[in-house]
C-alpha atoms as a PDB file:
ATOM      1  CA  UNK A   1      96.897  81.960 105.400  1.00  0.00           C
ATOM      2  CA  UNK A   2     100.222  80.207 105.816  1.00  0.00           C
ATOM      3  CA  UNK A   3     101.610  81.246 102.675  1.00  0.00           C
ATOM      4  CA  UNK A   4     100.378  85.125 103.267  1.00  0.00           C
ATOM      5  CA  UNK A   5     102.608  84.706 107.000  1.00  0.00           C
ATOM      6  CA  UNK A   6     105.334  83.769 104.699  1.00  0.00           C
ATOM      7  CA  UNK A   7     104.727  86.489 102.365  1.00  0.00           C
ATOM      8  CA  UNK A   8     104.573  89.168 104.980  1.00  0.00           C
ATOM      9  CA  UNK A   9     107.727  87.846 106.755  1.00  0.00           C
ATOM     10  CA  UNK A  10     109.938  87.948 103.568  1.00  0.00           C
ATOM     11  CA  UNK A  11     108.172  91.602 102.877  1.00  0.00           C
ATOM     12  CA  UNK A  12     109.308  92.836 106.315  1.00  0.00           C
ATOM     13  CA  UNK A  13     112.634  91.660 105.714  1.00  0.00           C
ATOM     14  CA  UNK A  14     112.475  93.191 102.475  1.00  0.00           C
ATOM     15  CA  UNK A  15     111.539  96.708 103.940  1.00  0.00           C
ATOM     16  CA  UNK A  16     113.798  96.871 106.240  1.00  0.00           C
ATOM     17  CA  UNK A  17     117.078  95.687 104.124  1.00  0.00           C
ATOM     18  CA  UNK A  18     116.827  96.502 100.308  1.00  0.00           C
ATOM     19  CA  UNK A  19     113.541  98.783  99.575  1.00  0.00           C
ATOM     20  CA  UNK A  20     112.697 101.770 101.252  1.00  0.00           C
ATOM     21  CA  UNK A  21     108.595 101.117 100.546  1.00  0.00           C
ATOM     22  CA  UNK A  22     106.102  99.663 103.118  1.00  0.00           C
ATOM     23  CA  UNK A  23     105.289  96.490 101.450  1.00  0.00           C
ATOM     24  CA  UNK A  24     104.144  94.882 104.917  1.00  0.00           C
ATOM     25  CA  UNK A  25     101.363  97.745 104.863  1.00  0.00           C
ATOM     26  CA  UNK A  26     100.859  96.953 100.873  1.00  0.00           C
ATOM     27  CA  UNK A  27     100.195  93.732 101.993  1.00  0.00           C
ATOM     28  CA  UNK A  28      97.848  93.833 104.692  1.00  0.00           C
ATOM     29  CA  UNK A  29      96.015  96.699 103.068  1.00  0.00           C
ATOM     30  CA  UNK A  30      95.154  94.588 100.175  1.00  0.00           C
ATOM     31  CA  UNK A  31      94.022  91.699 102.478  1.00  0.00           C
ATOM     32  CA  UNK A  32      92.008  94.030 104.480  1.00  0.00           C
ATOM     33  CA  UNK A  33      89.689  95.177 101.470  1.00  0.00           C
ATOM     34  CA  UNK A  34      89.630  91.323  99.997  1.00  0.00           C
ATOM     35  CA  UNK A  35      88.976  89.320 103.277  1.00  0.00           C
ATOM     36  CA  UNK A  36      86.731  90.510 106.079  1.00  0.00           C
ATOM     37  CA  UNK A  37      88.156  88.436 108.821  1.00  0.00           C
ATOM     38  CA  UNK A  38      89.419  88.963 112.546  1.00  0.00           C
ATOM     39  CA  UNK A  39      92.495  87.231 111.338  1.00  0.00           C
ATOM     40  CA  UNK A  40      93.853  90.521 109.476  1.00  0.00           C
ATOM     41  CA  UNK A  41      94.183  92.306 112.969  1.00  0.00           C
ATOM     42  CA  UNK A  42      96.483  89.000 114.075  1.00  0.00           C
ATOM     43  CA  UNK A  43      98.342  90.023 110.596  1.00  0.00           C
ATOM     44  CA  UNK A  44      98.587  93.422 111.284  1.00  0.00           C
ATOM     45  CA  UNK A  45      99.747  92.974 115.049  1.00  0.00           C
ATOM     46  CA  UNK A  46     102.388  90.394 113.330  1.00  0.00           C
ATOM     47  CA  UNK A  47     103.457  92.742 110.682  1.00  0.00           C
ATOM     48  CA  UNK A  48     103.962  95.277 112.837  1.00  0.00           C
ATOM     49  CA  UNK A  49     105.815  93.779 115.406  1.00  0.00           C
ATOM     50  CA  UNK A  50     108.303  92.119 112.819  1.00  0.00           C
ATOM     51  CA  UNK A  51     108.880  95.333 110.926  1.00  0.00           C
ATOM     52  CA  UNK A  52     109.523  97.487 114.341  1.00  0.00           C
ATOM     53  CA  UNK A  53     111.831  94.397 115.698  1.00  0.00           C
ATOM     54  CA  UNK A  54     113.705  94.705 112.091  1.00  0.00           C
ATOM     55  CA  UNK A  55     114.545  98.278 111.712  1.00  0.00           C
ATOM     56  CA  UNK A  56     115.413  99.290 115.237  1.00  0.00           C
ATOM     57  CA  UNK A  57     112.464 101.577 115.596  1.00  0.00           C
ATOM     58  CA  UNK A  58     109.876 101.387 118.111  1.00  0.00           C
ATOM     59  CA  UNK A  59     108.601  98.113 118.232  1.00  0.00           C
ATOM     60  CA  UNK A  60     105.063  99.035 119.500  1.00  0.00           C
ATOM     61  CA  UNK A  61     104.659 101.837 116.974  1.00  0.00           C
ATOM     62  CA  UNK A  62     104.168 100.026 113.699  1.00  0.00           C
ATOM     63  CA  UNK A  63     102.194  97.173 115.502  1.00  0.00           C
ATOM     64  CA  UNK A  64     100.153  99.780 116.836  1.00  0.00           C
ATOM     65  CA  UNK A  65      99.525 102.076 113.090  1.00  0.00           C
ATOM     66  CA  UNK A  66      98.840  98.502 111.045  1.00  0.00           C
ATOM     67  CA  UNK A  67      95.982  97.712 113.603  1.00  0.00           C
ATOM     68  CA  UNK A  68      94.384 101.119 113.391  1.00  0.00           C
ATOM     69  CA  UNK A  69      94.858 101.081 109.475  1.00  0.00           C
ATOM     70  CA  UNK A  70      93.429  97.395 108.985  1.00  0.00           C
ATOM     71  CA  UNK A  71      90.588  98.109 111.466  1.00  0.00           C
ATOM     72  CA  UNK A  72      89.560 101.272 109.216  1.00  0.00           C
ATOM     73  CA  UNK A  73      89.662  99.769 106.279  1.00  0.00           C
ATOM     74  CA  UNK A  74      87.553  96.881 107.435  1.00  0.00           C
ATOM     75  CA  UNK A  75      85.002  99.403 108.794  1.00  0.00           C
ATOM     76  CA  UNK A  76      85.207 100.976 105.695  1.00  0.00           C
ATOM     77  CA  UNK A  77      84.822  97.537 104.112  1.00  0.00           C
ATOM     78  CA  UNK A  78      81.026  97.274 105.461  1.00  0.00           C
ATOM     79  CA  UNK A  79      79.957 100.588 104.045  1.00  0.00           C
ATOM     80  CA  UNK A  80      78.470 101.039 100.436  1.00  0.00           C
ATOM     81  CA  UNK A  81      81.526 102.541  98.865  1.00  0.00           C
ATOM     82  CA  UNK A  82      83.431  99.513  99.125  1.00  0.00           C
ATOM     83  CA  UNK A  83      81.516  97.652  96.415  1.00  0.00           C
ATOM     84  CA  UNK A  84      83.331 100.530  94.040  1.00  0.00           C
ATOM     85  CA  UNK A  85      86.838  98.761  92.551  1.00  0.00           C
ATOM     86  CA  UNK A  86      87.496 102.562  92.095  1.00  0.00           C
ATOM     87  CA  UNK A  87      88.118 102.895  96.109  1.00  0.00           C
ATOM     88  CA  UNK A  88      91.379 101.098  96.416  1.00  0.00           C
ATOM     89  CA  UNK A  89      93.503 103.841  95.168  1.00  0.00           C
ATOM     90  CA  UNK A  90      91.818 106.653  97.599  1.00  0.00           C
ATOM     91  CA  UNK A  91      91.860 104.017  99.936  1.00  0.00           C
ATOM     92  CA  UNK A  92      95.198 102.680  99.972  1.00  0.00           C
ATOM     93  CA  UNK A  93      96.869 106.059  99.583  1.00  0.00           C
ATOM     94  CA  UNK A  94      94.695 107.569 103.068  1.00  0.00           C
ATOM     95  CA  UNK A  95      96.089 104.639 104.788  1.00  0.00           C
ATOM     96  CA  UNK A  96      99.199 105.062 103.764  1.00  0.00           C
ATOM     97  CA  UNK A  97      98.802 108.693 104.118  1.00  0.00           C
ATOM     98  CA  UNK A  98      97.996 107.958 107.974  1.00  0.00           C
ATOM     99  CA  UNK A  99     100.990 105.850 108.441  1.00  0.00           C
ATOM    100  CA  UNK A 100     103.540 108.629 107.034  1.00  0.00           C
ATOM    101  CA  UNK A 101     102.171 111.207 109.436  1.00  0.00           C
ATOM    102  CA  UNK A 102     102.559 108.744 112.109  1.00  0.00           C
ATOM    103  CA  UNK A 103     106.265 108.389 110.713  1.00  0.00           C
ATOM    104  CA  UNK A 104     106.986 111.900 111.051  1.00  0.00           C
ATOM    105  CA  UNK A 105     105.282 112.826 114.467  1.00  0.00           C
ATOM    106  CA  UNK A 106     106.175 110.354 116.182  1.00  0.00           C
ATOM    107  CA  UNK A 107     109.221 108.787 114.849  1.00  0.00           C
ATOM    108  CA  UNK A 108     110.418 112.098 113.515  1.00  0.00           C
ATOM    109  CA  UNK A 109     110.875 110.209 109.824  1.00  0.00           C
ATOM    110  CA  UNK A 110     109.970 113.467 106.978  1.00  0.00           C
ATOM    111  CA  UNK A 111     107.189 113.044 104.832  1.00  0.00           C
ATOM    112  CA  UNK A 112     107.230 111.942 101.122  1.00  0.00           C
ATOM    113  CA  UNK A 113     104.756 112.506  98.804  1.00  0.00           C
ATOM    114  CA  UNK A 114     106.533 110.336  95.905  1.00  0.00           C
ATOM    115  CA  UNK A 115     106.889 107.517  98.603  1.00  0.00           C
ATOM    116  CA  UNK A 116     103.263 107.831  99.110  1.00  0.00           C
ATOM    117  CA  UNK A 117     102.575 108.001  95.489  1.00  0.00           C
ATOM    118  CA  UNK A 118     104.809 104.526  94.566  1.00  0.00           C
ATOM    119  CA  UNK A 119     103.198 102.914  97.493  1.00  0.00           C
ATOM    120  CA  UNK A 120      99.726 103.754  96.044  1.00  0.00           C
ATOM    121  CA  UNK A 121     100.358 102.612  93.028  1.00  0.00           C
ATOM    122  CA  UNK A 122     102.551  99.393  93.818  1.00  0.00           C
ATOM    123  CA  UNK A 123      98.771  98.576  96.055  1.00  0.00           C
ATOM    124  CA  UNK A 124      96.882  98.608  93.088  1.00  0.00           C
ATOM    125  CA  UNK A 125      98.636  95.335  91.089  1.00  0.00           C
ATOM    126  CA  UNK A 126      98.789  93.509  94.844  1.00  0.00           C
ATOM    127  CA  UNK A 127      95.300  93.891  95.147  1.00  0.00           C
ATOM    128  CA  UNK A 128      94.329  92.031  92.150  1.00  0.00           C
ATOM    129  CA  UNK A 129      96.997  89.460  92.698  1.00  0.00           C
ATOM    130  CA  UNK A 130      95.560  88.725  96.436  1.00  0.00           C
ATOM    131  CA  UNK A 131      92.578  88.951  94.690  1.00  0.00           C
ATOM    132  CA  UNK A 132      93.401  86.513  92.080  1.00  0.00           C
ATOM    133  CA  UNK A 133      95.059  83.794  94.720  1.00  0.00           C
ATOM    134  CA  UNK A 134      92.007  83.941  96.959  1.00  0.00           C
ATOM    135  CA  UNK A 135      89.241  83.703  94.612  1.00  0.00           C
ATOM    136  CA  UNK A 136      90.928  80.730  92.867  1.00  0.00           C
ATOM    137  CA  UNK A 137      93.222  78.800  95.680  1.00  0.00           C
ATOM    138  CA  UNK A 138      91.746  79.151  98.892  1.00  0.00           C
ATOM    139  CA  UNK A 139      88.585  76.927  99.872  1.00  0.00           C
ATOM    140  CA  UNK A 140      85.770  78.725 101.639  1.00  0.00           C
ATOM    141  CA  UNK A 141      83.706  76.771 104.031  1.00  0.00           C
ATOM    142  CA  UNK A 142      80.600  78.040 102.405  1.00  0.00           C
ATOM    143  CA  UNK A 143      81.516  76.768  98.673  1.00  0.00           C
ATOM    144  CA  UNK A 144      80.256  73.012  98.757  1.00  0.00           C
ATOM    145  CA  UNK A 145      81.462  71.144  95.954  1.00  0.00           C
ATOM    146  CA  UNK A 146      78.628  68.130  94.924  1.00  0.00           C
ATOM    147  CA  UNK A 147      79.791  64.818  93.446  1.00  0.00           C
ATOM    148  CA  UNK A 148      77.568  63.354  91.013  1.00  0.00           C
ATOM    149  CA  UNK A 149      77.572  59.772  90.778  1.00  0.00           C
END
């Protein structure tokens, strides 16, 4: 959890200096469809906050659009279609789909499908590397490990 704050602090700072793509929203869009917990809202709020703060833009707006996105996907999470691995790229490109038509009506920012399309794709690889580092370095109160003596 720390290490992810760290991650999505240097990715905010990232967006909002060198590239033009939304890694925050890579991020916590990959977290989202991983791990099912009320701590991805915190993330999201967080993420958003940091990224509006950093590019002079409406602080409120981008806090507001990562909430709504991360509390879809996790609705979407409890549904059937979730169990697919097929459903992240549909997934992550409707989310970020929803955040570029946020962009342009209410920031006034135009509309780019390649953006979209890069963003997509870039989700795909972070998934499975989020995936990777939490099935293999974080502990889970439910795994019990037993010590034979």
């Amino acid at each position: 959890m720390k290490l992810f704050l760290v991650i999505l602090i240097v990715a905010a700072i990232l967006q909002t200096t060198l590239i033009p793509l939304n890694l925050c929203l890579t991020l916590l869009i990959a977290r989202t469809l991983i791990v099912s917990e009320k701590m991805n809202l915190f993330l999201a709020f967080l993420g958003g906050i940091l990224v509006g703060f950093l590019s002079s833009q409406n602080i409120g707006f981008y806090a507001i659009f990562f909430l709504l996105i991360s509390k879809l996907l996790s609705l979407v999470k409890i549904t059937p279609i979730h169990s697919n691995i097929y459903a992240i790229l549909p997934l992550s490109f409707l989310g970020f789909l929803l955040m570029a038509f946020g962009e342009l009506v209410f920031l006034k920012i135009s509309l780019s499908y390649g953006k979209i399309i890069v963003e997509t794709c870039i989700s795909i690889p972070t998934y499975f590397l989020l995936r990777f580092w939490e099935g293999r370095f974080i502990v889970r109160p439910q795994i019990k490990l037993r010590v034979k003596s």
